[in-house]
N, C-alpha and C. Protein backbone atom coordinates (compact mmCIF):
# COMPACT_ATOMS: atom_id res chain seq x y z
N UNK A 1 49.39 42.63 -45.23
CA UNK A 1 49.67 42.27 -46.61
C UNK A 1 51.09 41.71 -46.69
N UNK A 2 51.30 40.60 -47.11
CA UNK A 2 52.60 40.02 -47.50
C UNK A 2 53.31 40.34 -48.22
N UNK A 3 52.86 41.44 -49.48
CA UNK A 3 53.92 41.85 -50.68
C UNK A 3 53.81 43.17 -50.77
N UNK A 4 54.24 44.22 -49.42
CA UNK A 4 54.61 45.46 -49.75
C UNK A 4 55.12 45.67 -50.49
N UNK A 5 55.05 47.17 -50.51
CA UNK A 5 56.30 48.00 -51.67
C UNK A 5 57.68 47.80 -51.24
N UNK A 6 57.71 48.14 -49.18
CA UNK A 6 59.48 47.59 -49.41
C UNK A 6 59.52 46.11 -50.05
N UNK A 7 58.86 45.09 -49.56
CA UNK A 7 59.77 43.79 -49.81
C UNK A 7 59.59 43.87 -51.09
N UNK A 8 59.03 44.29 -52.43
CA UNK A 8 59.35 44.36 -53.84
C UNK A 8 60.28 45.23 -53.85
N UNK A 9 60.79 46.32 -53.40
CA UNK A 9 61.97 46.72 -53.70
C UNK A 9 62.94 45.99 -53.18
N UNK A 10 63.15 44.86 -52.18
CA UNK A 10 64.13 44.64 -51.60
C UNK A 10 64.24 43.42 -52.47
N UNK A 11 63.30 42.70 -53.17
CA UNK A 11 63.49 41.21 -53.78
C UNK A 11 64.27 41.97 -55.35
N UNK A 12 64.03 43.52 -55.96
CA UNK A 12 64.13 43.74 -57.15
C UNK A 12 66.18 44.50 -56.69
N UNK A 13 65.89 45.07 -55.82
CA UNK A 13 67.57 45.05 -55.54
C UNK A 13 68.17 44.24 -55.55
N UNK A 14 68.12 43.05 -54.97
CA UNK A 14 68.68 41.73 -55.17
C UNK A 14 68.72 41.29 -55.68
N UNK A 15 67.86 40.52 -57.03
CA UNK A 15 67.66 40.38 -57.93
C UNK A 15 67.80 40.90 -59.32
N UNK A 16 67.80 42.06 -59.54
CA UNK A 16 67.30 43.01 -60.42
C UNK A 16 68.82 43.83 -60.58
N UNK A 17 68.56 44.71 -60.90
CA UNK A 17 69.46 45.91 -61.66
C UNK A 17 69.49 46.90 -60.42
N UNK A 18 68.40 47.20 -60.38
CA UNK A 18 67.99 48.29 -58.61
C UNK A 18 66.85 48.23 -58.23
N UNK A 19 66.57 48.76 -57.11
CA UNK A 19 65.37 49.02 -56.48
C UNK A 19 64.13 48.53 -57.48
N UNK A 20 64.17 49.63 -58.43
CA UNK A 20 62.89 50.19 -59.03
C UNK A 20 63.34 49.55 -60.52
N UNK A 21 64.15 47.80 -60.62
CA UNK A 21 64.04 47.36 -61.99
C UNK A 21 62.99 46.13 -61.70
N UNK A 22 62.43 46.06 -62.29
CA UNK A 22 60.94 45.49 -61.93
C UNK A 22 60.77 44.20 -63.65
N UNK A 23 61.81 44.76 -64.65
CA UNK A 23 61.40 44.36 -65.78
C UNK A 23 62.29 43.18 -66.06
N UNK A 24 63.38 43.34 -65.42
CA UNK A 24 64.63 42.06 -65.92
C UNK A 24 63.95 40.67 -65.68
N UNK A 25 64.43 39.85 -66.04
CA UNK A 25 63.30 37.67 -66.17
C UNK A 25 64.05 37.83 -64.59
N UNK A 26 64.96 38.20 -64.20
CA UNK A 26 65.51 37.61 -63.05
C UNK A 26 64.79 38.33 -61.75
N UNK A 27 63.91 39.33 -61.89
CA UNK A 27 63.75 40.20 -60.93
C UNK A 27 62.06 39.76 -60.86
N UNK A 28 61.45 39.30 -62.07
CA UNK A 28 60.25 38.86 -62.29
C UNK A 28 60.29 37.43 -61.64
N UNK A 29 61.28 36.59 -61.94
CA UNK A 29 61.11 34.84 -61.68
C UNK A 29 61.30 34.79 -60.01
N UNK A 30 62.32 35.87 -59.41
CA UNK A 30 62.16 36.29 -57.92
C UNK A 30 60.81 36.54 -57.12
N UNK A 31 60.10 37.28 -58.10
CA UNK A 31 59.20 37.80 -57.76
C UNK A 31 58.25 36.83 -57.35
N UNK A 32 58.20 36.13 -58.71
CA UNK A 32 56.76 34.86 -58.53
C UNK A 32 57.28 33.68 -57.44
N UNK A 33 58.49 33.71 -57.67
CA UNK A 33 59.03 33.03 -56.38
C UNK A 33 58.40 33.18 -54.92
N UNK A 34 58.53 34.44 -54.81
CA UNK A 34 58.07 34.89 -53.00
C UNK A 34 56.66 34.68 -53.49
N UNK A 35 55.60 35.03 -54.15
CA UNK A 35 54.36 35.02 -54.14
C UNK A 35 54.11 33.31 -54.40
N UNK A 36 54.62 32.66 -54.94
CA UNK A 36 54.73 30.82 -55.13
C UNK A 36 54.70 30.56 -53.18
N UNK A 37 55.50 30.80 -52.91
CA UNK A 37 56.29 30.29 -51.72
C UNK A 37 55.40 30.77 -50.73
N UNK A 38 54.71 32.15 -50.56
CA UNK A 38 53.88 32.12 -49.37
C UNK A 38 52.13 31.62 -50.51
N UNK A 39 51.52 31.75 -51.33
CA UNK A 39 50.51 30.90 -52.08
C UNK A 39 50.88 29.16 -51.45
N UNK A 40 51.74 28.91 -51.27
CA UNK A 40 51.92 27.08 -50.89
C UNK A 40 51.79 27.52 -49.09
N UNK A 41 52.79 28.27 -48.90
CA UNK A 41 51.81 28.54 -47.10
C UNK A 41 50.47 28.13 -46.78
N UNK A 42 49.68 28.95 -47.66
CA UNK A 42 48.44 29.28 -47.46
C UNK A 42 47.23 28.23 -47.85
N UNK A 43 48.12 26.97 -48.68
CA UNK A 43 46.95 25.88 -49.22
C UNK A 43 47.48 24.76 -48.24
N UNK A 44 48.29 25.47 -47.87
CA UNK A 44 49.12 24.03 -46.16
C UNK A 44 47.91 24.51 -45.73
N UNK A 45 47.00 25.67 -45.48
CA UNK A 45 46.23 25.96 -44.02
C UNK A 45 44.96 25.50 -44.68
N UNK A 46 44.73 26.27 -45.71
CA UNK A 46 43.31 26.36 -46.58
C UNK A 46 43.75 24.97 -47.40
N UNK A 47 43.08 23.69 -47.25
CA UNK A 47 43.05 22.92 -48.77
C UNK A 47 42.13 23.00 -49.48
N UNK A 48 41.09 23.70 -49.14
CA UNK A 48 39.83 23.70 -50.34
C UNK A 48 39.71 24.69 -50.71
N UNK A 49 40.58 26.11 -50.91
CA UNK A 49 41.24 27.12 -51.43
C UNK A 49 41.53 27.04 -52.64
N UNK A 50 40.07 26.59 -53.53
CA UNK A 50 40.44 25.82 -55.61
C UNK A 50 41.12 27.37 -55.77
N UNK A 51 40.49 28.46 -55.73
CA UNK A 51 40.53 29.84 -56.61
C UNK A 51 42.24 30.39 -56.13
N UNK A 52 42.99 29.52 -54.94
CA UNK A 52 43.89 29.76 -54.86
C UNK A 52 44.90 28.89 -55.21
N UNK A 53 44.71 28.10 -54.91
CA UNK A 53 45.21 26.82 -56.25
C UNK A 53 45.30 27.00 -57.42
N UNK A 54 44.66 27.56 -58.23
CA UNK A 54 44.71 27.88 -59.82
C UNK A 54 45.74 29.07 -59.74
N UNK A 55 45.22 30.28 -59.06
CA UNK A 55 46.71 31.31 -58.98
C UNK A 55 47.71 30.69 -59.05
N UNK A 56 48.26 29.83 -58.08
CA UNK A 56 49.44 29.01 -57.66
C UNK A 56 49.76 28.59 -59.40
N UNK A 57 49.31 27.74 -59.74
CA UNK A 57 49.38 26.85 -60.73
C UNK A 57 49.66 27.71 -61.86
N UNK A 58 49.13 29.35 -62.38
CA UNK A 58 49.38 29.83 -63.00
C UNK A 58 50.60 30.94 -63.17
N UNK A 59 50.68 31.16 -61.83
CA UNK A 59 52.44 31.68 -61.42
C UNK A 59 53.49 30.75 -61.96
N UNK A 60 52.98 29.57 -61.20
CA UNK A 60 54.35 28.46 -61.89
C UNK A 60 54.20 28.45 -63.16
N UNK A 61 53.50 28.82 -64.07
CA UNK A 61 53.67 28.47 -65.35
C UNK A 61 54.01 29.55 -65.81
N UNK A 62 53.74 30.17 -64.89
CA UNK A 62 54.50 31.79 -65.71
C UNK A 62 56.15 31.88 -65.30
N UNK A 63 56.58 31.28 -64.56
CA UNK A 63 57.45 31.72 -63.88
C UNK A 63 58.51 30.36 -64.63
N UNK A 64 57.85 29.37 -64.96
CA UNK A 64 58.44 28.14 -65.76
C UNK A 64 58.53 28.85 -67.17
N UNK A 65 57.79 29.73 -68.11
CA UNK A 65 57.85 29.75 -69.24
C UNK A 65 59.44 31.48 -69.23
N UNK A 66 59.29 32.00 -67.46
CA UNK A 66 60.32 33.21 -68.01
C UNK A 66 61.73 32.34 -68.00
N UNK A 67 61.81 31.31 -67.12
CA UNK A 67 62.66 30.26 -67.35
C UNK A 67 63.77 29.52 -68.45
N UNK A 68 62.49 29.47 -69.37
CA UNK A 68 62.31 28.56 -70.09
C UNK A 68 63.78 30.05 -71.27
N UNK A 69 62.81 31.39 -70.87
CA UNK A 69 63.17 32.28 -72.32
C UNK A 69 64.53 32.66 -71.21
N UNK A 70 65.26 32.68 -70.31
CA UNK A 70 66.38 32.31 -69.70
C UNK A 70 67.41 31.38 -70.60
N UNK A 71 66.64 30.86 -70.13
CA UNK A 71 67.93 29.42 -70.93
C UNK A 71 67.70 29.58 -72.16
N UNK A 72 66.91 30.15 -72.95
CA UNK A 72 67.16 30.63 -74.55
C UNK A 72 68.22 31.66 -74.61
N UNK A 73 67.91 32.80 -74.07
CA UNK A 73 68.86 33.67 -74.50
C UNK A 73 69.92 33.69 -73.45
N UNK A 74 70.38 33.55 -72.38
CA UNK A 74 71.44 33.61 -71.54
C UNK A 74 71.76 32.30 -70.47
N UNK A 75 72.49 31.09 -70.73
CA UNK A 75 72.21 30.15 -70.04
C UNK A 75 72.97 30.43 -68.90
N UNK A 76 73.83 31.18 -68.53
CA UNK A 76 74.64 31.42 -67.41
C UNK A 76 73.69 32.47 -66.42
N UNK A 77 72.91 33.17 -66.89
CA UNK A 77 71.75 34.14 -66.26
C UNK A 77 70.81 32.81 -65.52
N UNK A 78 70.53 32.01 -66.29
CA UNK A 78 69.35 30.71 -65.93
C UNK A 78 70.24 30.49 -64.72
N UNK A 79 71.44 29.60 -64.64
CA UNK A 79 72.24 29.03 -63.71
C UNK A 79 72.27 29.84 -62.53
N UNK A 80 72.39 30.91 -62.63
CA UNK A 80 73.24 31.83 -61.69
C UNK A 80 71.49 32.54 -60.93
N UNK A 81 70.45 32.45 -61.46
CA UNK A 81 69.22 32.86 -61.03
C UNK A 81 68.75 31.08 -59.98
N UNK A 82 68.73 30.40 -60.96
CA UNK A 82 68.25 28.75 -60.25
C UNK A 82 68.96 28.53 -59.04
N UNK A 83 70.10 28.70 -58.80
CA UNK A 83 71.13 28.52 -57.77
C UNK A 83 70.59 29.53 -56.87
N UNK A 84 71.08 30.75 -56.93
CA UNK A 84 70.58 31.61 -56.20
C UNK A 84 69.13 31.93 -55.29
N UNK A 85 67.86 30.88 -56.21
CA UNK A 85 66.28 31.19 -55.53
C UNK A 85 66.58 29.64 -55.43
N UNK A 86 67.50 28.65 -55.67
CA UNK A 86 66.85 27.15 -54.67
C UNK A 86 66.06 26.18 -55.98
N UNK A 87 65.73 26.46 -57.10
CA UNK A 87 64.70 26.30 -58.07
C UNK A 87 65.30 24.79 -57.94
N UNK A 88 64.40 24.14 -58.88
CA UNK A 88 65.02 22.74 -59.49
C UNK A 88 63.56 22.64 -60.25
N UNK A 89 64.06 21.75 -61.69
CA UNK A 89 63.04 21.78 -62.65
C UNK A 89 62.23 20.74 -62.25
C-alpha cells in the first residue's frame, strides 16, 4: 500500500500543525498531492485505467478548490504551501 499511516503522519508533520493534524487546507492539499502524484504513476503504466482517471481528476479539483479557499482567507499560507509542494496553477 502506498499511503500508510506512517507516511500520513509524516506528510501531516510537515505540513500540518503535528503528526495527528489531519484538518489544516495545508496538511489536506499535501495530502492530495502525494495521492495526485503516485495516481499519475499509475496511468503512465495503466492508460485505460477510466475509473482511475476520474479519481485523479476529482482530487485535483478538490485539491484546486482547498486552494482556491487559501488564497481567500490567507494569501501568504497559499504562497508559502505552492512553493513548498512545487504546485503551479
Amino acid at each position: 500500500m502506498y499511503l500508510t499511516k506512517e507516511v500520513k503522519e509524516e506528510i501531516f508533520a510537515k505540513h500540518g500543525k503535528g503528526k495527528n493534524d489531519s484538518g489544516t487546507a495545508e496538511a489536506q492539499i499535501a495530502l492530495f498531492t502525494h495521492r495526485i502524484t503516485h495516481l499519475t504513476e499509475h496511468l503512465k503504466k495503466n492508460r485505460k485505467d477510466y475509473n482511475t482517471e476520474r479519481s485523479l481528476v476529482k482530487l485535483v479539483g478538490k485539491r484546486r478548490s482547498l486552494l482556491d479557499y487559501l488564497i481567500k482567507k490567507d494569501i501568504l499560507r497559499y504562497r508559502a504551501i505552492v512553493k513548498e509542494l512545487g504546485l503551479r496553477k
